[in-house]
N, C-alpha and C. Protein backbone atom coordinates (compact mmCIF):
# COMPACT_ATOMS: atom_id res chain seq x y z
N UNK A 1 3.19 13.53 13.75
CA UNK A 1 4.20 12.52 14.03
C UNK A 1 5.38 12.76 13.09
N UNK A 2 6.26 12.73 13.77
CA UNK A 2 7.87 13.51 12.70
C UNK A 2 8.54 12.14 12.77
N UNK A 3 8.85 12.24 11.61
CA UNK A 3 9.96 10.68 11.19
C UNK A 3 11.28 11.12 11.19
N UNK A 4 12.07 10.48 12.21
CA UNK A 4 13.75 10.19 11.93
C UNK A 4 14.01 10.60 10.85
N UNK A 5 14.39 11.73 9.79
CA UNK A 5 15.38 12.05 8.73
C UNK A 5 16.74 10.26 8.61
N UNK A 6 16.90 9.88 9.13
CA UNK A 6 17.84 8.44 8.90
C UNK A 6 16.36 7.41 8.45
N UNK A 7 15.70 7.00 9.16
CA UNK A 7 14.51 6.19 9.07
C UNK A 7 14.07 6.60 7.85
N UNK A 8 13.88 7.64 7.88
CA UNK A 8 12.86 8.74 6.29
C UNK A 8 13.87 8.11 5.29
N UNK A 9 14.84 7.97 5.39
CA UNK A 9 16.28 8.18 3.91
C UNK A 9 15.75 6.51 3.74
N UNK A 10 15.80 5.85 4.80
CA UNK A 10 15.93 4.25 4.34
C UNK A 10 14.96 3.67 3.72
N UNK A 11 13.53 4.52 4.52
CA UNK A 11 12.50 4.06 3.62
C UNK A 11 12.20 4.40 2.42
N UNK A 12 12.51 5.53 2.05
CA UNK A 12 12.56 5.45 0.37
C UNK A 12 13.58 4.90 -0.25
N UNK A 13 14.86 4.74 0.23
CA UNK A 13 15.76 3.83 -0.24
C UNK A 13 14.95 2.21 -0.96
N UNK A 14 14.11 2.07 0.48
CA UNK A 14 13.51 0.64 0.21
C UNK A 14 12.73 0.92 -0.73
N UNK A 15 11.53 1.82 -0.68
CA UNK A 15 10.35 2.10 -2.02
C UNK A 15 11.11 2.15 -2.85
N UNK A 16 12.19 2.33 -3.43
CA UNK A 16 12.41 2.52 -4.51
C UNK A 16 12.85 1.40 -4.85
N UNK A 17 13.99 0.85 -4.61
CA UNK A 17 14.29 -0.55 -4.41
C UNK A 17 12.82 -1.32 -4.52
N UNK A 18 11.78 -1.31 -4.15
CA UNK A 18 10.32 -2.10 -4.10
C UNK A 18 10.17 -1.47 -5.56
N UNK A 19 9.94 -0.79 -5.89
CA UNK A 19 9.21 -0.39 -6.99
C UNK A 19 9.94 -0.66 -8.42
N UNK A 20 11.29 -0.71 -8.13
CA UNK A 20 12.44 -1.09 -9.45
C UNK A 20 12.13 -2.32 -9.51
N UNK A 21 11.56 -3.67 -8.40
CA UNK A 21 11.84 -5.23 -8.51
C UNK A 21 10.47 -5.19 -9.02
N UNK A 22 9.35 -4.40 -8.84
CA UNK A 22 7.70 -4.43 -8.70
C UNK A 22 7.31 -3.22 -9.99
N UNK A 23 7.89 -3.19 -10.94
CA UNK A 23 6.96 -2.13 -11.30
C UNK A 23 5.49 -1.93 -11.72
N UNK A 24 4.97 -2.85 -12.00
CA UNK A 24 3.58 -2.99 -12.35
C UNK A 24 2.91 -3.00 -11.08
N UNK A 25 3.18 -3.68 -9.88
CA UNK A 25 2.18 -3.64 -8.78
C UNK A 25 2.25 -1.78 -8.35
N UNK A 26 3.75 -1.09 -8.22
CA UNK A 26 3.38 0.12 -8.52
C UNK A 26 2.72 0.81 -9.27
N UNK A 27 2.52 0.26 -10.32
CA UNK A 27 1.27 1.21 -11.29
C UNK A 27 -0.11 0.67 -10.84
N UNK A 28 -0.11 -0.39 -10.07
CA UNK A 28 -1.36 -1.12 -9.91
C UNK A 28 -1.55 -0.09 -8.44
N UNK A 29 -0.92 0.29 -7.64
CA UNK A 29 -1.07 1.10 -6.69
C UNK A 29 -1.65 2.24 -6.81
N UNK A 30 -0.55 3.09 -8.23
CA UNK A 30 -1.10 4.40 -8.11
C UNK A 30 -2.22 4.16 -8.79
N UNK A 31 -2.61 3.55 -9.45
CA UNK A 31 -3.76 3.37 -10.38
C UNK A 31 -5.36 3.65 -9.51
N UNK A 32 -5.16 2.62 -8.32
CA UNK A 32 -6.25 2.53 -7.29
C UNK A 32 -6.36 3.66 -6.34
N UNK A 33 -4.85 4.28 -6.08
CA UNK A 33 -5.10 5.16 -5.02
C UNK A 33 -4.97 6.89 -5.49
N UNK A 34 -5.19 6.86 -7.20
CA UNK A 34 -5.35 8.16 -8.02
C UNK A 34 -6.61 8.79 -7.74
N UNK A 35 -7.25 8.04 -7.57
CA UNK A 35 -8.65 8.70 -6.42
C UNK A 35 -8.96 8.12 -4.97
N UNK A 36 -9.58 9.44 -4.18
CA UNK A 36 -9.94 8.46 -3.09
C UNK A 36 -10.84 7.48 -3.06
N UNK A 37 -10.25 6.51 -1.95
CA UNK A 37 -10.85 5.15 -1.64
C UNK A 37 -12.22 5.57 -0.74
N UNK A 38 -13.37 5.66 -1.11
CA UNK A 38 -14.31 5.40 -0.24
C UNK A 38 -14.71 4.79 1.18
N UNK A 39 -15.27 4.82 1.70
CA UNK A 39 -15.75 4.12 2.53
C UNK A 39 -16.58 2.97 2.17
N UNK A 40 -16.05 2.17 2.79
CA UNK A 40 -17.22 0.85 2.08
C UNK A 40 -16.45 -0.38 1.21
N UNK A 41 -15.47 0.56 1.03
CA UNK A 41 -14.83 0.11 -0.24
C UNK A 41 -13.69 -1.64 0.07
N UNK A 42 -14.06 -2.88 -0.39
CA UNK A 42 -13.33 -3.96 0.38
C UNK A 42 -12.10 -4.11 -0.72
N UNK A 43 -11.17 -4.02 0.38
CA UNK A 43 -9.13 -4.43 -0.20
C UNK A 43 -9.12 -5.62 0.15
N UNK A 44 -8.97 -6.67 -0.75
CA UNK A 44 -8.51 -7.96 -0.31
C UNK A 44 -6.89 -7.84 -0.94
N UNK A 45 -6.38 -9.11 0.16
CA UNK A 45 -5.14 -9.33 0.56
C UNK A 45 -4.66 -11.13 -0.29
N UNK A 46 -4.08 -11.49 -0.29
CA UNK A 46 -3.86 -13.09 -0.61
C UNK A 46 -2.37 -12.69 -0.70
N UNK A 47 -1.97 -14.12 0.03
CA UNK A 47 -0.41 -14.52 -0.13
C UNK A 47 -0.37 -15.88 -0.55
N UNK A 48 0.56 -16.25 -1.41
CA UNK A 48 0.62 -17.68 -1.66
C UNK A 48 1.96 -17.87 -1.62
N UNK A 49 2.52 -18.92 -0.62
CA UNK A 49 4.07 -19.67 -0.86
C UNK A 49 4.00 -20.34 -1.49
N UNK A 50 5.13 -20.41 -1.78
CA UNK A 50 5.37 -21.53 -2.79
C UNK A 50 5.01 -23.14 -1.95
N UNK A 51 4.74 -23.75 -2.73
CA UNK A 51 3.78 -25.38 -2.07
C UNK A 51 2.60 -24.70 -1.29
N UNK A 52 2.20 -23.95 -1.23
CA UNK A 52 1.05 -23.59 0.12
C UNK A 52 -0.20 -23.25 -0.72
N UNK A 53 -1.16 -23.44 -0.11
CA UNK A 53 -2.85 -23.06 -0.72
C UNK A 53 -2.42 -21.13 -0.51
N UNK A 54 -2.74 -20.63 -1.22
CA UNK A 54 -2.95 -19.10 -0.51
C UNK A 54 -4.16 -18.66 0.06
N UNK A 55 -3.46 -17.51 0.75
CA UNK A 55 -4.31 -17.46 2.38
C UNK A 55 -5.06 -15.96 1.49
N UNK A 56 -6.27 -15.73 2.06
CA UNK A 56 -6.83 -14.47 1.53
C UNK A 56 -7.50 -13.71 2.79
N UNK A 57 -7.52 -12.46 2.92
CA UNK A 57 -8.12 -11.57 4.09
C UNK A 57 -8.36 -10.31 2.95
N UNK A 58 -10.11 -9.80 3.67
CA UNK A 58 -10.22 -8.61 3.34
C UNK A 58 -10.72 -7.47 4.74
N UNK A 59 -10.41 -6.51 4.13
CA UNK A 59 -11.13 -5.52 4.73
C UNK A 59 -12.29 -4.08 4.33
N UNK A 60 -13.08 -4.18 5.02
CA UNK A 60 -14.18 -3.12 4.51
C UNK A 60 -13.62 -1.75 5.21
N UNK A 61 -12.96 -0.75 4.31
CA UNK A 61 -12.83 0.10 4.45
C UNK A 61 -13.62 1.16 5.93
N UNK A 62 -13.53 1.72 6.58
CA UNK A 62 -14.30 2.15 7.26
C UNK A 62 -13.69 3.91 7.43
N UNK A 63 -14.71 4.38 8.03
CA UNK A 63 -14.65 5.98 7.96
C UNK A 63 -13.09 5.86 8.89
N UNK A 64 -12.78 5.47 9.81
CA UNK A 64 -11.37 5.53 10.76
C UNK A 64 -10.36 5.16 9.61
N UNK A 65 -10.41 4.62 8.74
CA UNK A 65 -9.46 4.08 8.00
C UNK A 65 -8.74 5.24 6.62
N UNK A 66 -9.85 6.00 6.72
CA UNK A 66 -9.65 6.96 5.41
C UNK A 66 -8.59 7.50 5.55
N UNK A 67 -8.22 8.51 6.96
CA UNK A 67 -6.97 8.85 6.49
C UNK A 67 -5.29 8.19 6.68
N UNK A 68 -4.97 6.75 7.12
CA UNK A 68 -4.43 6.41 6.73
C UNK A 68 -3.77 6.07 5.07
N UNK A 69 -5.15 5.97 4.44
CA UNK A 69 -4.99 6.00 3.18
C UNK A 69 -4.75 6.66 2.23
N UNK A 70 -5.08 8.36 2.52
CA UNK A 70 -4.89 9.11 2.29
C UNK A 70 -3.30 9.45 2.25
N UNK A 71 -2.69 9.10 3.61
CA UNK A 71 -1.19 9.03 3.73
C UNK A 71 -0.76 8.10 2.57
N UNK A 72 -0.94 6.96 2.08
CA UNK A 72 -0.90 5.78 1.11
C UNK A 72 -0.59 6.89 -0.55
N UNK A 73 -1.67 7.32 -0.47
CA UNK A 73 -1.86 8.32 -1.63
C UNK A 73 -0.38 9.41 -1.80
N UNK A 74 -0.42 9.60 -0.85
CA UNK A 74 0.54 10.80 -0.47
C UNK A 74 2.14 10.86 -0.64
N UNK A 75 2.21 9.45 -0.32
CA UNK A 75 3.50 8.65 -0.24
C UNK A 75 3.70 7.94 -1.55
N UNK A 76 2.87 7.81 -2.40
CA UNK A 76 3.02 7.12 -3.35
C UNK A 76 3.34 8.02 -4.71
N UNK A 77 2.91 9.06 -4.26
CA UNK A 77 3.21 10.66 -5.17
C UNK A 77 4.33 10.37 -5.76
């Protein structure tokens, strides 16, 4: 799958921009995805607004899922 060279420019425009406002959740990224993620392995999620209870979802890793993550890894280089 080939990405738009314009699309490609913006999205690292944005990662970077993400990662200058975030820098610790970026180290918290590469930190987790410096090795591979197993199978098996559960990512939980939580969002909290402001006034709101936060909401939490996980997921159990599964063999279909690996190489998306792998891309995760890749991109985060």
């Amino acid at each position: 799958m080939a990405m738009n060279p314009t699309a490609f420019m913006k999205l690292m425009a944005a990662k970077a921009r993400f990662s200058a406002n975030h820098p610790k959740f970026e180290a918290f990224l590469k930190s987790v995805l410096s090795r591979p993620v197993e199978e098996g392995t559960v990512v939980e999620f939580t969002v909290t607004r402001p006034g709101e209870e936060p909401v939490t979802a996980n997921i159990k890793v599964q063999p279909s899922d690996l190489e998306l993550l792998q891309e995760l890894r890749e991109f985060m280089k």
